[in-house]
C-alpha atoms as a PDB file:
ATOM      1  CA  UNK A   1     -12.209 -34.059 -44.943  1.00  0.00           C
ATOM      2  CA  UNK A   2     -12.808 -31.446 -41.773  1.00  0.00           C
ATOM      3  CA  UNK A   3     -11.698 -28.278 -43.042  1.00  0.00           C
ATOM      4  CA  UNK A   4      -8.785 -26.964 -40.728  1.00  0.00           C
ATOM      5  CA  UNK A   5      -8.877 -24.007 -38.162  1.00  0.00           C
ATOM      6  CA  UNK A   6      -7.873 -20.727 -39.364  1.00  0.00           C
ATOM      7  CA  UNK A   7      -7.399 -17.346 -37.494  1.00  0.00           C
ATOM      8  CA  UNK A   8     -10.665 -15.171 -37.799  1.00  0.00           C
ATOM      9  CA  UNK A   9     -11.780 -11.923 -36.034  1.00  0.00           C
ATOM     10  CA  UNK A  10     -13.533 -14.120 -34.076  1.00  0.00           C
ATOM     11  CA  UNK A  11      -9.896 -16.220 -32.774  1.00  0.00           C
ATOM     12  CA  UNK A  12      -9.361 -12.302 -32.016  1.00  0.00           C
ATOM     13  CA  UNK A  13     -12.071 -11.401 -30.074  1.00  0.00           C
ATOM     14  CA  UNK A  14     -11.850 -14.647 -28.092  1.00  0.00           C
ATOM     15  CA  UNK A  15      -8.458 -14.305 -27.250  1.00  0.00           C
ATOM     16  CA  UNK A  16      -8.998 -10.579 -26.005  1.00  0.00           C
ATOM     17  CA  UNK A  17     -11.693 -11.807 -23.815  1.00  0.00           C
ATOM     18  CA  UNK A  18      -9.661 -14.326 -22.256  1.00  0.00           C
ATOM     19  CA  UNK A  19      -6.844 -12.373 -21.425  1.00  0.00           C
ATOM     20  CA  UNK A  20      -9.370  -9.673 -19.685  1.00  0.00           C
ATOM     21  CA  UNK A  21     -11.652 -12.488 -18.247  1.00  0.00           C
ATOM     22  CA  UNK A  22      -7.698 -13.866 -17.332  1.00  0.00           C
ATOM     23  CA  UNK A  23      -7.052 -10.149 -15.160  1.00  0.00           C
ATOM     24  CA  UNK A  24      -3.919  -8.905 -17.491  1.00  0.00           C
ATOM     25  CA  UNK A  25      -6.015  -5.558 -17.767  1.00  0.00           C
ATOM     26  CA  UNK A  26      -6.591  -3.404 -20.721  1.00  0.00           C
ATOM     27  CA  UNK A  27      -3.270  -2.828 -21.492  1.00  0.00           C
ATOM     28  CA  UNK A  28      -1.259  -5.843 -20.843  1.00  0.00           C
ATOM     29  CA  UNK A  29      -4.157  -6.945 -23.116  1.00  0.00           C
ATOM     30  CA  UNK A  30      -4.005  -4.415 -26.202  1.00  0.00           C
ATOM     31  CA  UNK A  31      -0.273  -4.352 -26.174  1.00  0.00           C
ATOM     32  CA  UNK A  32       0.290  -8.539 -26.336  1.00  0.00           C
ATOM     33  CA  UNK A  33      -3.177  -8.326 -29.183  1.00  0.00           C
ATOM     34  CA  UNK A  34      -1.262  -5.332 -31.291  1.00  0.00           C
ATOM     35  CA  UNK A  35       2.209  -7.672 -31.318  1.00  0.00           C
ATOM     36  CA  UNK A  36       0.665 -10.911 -32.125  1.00  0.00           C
ATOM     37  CA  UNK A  37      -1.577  -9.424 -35.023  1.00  0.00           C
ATOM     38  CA  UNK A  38       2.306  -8.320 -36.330  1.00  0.00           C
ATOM     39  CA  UNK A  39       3.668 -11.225 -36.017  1.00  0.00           C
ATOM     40  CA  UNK A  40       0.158 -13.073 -37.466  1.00  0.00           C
ATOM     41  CA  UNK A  41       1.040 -10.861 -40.789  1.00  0.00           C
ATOM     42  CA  UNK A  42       4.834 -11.249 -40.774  1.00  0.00           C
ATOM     43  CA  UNK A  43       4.794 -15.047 -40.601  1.00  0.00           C
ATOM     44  CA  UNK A  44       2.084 -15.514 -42.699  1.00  0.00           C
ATOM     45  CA  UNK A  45       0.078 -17.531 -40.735  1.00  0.00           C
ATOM     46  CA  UNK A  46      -3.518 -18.340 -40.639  1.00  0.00           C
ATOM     47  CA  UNK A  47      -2.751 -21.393 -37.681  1.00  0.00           C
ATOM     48  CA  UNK A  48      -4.248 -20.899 -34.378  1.00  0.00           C
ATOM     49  CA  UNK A  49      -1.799 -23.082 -32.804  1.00  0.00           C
ATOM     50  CA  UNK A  50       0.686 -20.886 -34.164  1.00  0.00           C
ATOM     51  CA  UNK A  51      -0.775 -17.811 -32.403  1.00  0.00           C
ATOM     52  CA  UNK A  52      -1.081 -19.819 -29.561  1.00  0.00           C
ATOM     53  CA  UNK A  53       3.199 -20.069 -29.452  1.00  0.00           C
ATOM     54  CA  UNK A  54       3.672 -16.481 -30.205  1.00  0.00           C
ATOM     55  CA  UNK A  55       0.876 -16.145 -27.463  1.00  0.00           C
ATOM     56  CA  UNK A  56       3.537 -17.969 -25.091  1.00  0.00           C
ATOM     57  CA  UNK A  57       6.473 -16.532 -26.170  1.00  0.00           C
ATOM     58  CA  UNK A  58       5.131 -12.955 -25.777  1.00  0.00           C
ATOM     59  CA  UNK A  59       3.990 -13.669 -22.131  1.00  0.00           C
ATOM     60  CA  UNK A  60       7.679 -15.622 -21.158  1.00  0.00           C
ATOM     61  CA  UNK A  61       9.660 -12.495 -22.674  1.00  0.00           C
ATOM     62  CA  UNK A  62       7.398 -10.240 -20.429  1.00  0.00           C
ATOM     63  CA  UNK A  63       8.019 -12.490 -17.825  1.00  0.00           C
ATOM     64  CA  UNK A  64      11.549 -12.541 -18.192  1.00  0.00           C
ATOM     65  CA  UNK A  65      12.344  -9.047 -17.360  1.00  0.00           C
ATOM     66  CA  UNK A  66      12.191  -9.818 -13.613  1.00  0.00           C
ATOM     67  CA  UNK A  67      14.189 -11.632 -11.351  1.00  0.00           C
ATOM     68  CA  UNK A  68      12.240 -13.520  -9.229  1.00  0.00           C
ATOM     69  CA  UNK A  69      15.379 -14.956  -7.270  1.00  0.00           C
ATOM     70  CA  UNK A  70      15.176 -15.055  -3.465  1.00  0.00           C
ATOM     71  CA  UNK A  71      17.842 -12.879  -1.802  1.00  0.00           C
ATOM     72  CA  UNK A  72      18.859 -15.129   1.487  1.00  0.00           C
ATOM     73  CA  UNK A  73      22.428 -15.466   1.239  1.00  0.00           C
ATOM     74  CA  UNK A  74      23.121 -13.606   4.440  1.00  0.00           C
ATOM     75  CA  UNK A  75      23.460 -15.711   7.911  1.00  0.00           C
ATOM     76  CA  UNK A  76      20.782 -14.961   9.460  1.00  0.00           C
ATOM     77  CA  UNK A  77      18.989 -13.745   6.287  1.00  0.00           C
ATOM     78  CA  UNK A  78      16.036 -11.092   7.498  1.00  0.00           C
ATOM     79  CA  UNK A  79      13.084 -11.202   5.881  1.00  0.00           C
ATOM     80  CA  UNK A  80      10.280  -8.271   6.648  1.00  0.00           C
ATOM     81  CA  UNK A  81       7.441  -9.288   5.403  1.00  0.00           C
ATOM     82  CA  UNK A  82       4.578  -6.327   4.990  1.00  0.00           C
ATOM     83  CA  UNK A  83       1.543  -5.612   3.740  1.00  0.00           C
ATOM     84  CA  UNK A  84      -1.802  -4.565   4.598  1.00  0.00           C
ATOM     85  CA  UNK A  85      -4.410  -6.753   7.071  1.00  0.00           C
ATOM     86  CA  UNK A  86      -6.262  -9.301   5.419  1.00  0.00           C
ATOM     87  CA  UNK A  87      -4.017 -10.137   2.443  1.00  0.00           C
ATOM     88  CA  UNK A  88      -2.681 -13.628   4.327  1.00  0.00           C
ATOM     89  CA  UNK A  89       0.161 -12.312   5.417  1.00  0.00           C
ATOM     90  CA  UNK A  90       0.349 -14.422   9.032  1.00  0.00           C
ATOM     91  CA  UNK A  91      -0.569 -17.395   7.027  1.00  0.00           C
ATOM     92  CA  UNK A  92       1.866 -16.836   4.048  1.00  0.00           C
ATOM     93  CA  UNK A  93       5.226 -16.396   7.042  1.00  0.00           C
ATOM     94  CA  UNK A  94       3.693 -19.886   8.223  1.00  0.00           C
ATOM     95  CA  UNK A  95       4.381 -21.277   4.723  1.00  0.00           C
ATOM     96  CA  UNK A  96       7.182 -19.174   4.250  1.00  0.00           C
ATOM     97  CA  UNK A  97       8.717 -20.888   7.134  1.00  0.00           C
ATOM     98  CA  UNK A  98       7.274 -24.390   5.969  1.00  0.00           C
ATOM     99  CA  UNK A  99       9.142 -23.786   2.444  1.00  0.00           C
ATOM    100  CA  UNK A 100      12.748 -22.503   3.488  1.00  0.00           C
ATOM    101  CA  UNK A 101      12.627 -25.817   6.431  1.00  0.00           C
ATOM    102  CA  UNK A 102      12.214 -28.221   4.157  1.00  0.00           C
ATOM    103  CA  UNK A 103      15.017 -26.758   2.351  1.00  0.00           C
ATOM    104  CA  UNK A 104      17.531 -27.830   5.377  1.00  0.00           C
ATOM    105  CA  UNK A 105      16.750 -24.210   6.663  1.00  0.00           C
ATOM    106  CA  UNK A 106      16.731 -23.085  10.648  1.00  0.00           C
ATOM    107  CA  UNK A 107      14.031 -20.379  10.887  1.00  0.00           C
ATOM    108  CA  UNK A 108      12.509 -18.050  13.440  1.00  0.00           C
ATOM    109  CA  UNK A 109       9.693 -15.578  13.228  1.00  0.00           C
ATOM    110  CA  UNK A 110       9.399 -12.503  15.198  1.00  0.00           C
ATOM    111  CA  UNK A 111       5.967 -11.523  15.987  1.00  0.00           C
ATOM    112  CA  UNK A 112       6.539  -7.894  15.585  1.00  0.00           C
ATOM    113  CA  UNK A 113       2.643  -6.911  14.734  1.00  0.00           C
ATOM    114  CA  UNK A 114       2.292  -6.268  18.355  1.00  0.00           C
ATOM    115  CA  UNK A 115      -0.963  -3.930  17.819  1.00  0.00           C
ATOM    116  CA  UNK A 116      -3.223  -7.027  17.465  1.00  0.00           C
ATOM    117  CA  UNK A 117      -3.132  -9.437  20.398  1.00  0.00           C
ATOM    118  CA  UNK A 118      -4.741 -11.567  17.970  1.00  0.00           C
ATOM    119  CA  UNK A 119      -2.170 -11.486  14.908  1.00  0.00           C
ATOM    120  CA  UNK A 120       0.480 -13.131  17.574  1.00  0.00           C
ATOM    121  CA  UNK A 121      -1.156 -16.068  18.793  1.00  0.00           C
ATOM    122  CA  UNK A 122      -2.233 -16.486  15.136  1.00  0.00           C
ATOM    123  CA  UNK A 123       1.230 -16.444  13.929  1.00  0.00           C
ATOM    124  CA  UNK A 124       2.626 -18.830  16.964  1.00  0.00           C
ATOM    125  CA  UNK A 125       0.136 -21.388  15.301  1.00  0.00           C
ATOM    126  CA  UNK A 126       1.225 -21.096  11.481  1.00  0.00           C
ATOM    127  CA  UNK A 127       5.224 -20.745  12.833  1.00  0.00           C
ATOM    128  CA  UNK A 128       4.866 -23.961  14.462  1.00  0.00           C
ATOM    129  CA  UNK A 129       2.969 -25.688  11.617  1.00  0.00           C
ATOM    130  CA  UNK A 130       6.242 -24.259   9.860  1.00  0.00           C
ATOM    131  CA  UNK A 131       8.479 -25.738  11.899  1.00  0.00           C
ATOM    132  CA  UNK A 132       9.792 -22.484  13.139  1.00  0.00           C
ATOM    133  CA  UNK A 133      10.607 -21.212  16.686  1.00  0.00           C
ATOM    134  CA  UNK A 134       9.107 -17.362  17.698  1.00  0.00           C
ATOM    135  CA  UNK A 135       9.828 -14.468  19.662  1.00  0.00           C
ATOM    136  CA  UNK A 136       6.489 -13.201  20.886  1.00  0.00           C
ATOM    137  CA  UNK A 137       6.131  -9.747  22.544  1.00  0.00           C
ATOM    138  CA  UNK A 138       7.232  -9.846  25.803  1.00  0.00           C
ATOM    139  CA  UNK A 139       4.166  -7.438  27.193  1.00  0.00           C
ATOM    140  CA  UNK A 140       1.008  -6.473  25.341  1.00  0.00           C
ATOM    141  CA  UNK A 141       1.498  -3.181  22.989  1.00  0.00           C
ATOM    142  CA  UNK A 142       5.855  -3.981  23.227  1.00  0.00           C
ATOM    143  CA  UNK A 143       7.557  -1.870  20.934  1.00  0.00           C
ATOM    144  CA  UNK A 144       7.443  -3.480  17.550  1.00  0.00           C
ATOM    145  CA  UNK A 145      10.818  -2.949  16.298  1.00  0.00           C
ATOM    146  CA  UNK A 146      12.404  -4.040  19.831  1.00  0.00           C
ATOM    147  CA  UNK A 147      10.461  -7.487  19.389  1.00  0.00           C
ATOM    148  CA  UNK A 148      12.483  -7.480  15.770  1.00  0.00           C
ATOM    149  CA  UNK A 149      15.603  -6.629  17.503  1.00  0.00           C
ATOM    150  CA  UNK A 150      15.188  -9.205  19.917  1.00  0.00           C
ATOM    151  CA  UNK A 151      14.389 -11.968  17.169  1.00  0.00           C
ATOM    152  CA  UNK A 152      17.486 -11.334  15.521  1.00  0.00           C
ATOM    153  CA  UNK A 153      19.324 -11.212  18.369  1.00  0.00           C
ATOM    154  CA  UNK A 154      18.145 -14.739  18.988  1.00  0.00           C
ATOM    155  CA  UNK A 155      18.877 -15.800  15.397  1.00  0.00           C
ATOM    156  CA  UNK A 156      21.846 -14.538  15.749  1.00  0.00           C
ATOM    157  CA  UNK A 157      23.009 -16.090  19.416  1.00  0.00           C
ATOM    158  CA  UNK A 158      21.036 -19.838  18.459  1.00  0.00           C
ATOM    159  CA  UNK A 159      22.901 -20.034  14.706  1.00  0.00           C
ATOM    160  CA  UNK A 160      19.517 -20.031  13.720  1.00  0.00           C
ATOM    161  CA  UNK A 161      19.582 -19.266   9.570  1.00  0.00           C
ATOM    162  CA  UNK A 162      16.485 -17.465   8.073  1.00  0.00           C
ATOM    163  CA  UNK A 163      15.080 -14.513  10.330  1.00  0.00           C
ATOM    164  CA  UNK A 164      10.549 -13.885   9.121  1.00  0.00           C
ATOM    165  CA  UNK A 165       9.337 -10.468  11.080  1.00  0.00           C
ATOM    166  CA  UNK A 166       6.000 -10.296  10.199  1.00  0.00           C
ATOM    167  CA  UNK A 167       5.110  -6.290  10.774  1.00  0.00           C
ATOM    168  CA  UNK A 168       1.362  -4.614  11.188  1.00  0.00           C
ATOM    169  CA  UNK A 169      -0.459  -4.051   7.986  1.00  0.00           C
ATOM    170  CA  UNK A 170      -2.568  -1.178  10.128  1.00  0.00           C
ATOM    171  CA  UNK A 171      -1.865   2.363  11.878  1.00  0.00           C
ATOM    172  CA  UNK A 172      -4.437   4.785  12.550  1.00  0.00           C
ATOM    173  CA  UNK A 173      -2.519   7.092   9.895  1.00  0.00           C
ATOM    174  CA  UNK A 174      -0.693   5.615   7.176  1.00  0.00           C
ATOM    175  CA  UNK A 175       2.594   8.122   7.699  1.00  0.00           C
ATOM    176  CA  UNK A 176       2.826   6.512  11.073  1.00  0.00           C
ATOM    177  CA  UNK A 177       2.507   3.213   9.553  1.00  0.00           C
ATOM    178  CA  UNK A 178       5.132   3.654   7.523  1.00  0.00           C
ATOM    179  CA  UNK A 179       7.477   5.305  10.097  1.00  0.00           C
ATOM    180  CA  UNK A 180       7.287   2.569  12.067  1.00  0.00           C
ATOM    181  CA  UNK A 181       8.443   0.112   9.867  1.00  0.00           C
ATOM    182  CA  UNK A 182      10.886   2.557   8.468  1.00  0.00           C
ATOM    183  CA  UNK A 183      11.793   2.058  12.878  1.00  0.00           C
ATOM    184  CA  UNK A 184      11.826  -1.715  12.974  1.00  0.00           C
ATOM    185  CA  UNK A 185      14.333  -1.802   9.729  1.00  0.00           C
ATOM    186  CA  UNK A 186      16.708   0.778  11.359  1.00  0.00           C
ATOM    187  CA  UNK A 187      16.900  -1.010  14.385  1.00  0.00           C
ATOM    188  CA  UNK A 188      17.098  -4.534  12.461  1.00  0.00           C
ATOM    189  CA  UNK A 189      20.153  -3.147  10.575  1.00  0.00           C
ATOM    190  CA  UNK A 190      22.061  -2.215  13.328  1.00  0.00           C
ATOM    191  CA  UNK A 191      22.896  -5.974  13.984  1.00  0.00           C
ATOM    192  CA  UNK A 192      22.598  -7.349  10.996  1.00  0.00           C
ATOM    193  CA  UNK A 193      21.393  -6.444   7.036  1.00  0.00           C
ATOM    194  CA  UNK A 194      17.953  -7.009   5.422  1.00  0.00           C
ATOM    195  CA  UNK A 195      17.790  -9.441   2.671  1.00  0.00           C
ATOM    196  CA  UNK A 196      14.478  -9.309   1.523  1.00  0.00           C
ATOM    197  CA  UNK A 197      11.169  -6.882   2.171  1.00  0.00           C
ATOM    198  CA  UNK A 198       7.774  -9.047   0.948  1.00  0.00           C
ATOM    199  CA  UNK A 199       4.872  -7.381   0.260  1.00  0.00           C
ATOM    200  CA  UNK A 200       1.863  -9.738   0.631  1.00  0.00           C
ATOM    201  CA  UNK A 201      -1.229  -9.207  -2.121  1.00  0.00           C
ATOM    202  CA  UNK A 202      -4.141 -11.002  -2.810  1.00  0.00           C
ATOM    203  CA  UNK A 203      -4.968 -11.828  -5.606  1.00  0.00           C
ATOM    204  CA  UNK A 204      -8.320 -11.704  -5.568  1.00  0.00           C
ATOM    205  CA  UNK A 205      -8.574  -7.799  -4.852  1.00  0.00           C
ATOM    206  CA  UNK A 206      -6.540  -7.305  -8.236  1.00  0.00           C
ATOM    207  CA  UNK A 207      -5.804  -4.245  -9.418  1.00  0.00           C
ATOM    208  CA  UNK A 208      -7.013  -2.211  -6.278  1.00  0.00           C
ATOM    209  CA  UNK A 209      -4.954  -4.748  -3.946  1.00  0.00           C
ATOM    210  CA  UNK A 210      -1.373  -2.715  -5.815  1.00  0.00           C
ATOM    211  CA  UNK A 211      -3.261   0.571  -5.032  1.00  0.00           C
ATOM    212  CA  UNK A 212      -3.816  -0.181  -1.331  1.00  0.00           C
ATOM    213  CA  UNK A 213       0.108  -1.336  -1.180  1.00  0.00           C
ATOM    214  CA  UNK A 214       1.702   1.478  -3.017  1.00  0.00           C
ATOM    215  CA  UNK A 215       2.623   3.332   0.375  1.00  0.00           C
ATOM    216  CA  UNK A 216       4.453   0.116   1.063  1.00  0.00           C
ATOM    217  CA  UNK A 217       5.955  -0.055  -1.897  1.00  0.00           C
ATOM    218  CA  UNK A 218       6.853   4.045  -1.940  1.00  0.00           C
ATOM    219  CA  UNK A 219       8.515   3.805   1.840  1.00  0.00           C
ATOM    220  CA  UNK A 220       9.156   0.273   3.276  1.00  0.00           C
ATOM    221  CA  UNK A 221      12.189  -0.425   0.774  1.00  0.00           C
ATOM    222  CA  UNK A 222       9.736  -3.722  -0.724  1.00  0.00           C
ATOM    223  CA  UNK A 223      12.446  -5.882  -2.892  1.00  0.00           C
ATOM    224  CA  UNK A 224       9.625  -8.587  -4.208  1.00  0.00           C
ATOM    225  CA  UNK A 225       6.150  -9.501  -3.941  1.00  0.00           C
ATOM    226  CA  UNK A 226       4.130 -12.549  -2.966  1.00  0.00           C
ATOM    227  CA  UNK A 227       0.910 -13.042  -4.303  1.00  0.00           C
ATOM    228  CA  UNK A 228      -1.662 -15.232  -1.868  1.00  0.00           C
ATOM    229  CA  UNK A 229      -4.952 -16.392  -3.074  1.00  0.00           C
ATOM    230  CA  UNK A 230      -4.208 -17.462  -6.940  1.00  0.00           C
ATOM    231  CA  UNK A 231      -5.856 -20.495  -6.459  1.00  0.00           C
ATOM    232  CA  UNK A 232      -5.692 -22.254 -10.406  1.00  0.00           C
ATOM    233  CA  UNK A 233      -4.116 -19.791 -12.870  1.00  0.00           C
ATOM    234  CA  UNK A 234      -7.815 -18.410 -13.741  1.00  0.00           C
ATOM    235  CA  UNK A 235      -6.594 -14.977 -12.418  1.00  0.00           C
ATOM    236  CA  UNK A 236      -2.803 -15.450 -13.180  1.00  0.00           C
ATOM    237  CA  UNK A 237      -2.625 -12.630 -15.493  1.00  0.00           C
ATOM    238  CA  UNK A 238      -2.397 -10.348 -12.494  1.00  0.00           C
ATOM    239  CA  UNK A 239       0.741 -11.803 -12.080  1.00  0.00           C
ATOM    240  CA  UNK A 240       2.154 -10.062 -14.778  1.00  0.00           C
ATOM    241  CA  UNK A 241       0.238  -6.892 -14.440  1.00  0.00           C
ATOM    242  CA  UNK A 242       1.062  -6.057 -10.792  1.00  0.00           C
ATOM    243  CA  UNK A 243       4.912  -6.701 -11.740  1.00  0.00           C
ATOM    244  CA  UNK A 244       4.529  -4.342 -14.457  1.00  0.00           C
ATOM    245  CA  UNK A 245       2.919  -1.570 -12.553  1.00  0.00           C
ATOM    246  CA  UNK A 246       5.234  -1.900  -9.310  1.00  0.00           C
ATOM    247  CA  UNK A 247       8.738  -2.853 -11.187  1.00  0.00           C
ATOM    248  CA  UNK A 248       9.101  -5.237  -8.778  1.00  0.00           C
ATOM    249  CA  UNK A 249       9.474  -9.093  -9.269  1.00  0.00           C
ATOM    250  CA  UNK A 250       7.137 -11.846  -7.885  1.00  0.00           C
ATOM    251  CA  UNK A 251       9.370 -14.103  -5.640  1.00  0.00           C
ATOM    252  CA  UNK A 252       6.871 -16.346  -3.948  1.00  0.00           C
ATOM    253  CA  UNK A 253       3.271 -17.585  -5.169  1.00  0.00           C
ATOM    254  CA  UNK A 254       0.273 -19.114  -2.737  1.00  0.00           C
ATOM    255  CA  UNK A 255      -2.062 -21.145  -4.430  1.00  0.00           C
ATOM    256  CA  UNK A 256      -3.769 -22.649  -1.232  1.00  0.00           C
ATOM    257  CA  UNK A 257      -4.840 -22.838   1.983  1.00  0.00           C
ATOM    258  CA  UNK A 258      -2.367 -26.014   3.103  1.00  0.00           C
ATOM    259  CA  UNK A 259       0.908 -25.269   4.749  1.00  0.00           C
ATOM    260  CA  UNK A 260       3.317 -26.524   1.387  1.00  0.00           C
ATOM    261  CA  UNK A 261       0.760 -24.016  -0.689  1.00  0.00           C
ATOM    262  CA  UNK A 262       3.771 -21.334  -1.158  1.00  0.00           C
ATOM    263  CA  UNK A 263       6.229 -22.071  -4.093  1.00  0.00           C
ATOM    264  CA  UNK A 264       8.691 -20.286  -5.789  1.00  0.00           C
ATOM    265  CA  UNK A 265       7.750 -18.359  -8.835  1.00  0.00           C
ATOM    266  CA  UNK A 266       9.199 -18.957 -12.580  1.00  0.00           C
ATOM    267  CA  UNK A 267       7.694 -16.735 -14.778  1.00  0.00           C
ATOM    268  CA  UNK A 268       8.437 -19.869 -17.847  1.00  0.00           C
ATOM    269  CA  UNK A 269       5.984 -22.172 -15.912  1.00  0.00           C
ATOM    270  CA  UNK A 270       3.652 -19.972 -15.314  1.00  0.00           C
ATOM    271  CA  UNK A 271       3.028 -19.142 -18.714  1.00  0.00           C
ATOM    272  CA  UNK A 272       2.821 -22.993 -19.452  1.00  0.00           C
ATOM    273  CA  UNK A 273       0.243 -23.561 -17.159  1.00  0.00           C
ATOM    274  CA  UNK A 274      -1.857 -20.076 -18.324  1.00  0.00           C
ATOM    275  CA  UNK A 275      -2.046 -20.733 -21.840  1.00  0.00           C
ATOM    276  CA  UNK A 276      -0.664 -24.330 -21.759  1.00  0.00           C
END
């Protein structure tokens, strides 16, 4: 007879070294190791499949404590969607768009980063593959929060259902940054109410990705967070860490580069597919 498993320092080590290796961070890491050596004593239990259960359950109670609901009952329902350049954010409105028109939704995006000629032709190509309509600036360096007015105008007039302003992710000084979109979501409320402000992160820049959004996240009213770039779960602790540092629930997950690569988020599944 094989002699069966048991729970050794070593089980410990290895399972600290996959939840680092897996980007929780140090203290997502020490506080989930401390609980599960607890319950490890209380239960009595020398079963690694055990600790692999309380491993789960840990995670989905963490998990729990955020909602990661979209807001979009309003008609149109405005979404801003921020964040700084490079993080996917003209791809992830694309997908966006993709996601909420397969759902039986009408959507147009309003190019509203009008500081890169660039970011608007880019966008007309993902809003397309999205099966969305746009409102481009009508003249180069427009005014961005008139180019929002102006797309919710149109959602409004066309009975058109989900409203995606994608906004620039870069000012020469960050105050002005942020008092321009502080601008566009005045000017957007005067016609109708903001559902939802995104703020885009990539995954792959981990930890320093929340630092270079926290002005975002301190001025631009951000309600939930989508997370581009988690390609596999390898990284997915991040997940849980960047929710935990900003308070703020992750609504929307990209996983690739395709068009249908955006999904919902569920904290329950997640964990199923991290530590299985």
């Amino acid at each position: 007879m094989f002699a069966r498993e048991t729970i050794t320092e070593d089980t410990w080590d290895d399972l600290e070294t996959a939840l680092i290796t897996a980007d929780f961070g140090p203290t997502i890491t020490e506080e989930v190791i401390d609980s599960l050596r607890a319950d490890v004593d209380r239960f009595r239990t020398d079963d690694p499949r055990d600790l692999q259960r309380m491993l789960r359950e840990r995670l989905e109670e963490r998990f729990a404590q955020y909602d990661p609901t979209l807001n979009l009952k309003e008609r149109p329902a405005v979404v801003l969607v921020v964040g700084v350049n490079g993080v996917g954010k003209t791809t992830t409105i694309g997908k966006f768009a993709k996601f909420l028109t397969v759902r039986g939704q009408s959507v147009i995006v309003g190019a509203a980063d009008t500081f890169r000629a660039a970011a608007v032709e880019q966008l007309a190509t993902w809003a397309e593959r999205g099966g969305a309509s746009i409102i481009k600036p009508e003249r180069e360096g427009q005014d961005p929060a008139s180019v929002a007015f102006q797309t919710v105008a149109a959602a409004q007039q066309q009975g058109i259902s989900m409203c995606l302003i994608d906004t620039a992710g870069r000012l020469q000084t960050k105050g002005g940054l942020m008092d321009e979109l502080s601008k566009v979501r005045r000017v957007i409320e005067k016609q109708a109410p903001v559902s939802e402000v995104l703020l885009v992160l990539d995954a792959t820049t981990g930890q320093n990705g929340v630092s270079q959004a926290e002005a975002f996240i301190e001025h631009a009213g951000v309600t939930g967070l989508v997370i581009t770039k988690l390609d596999g779960s390898a990284k997915g602790g991040f997940v849980l860490a960047v929710q935990e540092r900003t308070g703020l629930p992750i609504k929307l997950i990209g996983q690739g580069e395709g068009i249908d690569d955006l999904t919902g988020f569920t904290g329950h599944v997640f964990v199923q597919q991290l530590v299985g």
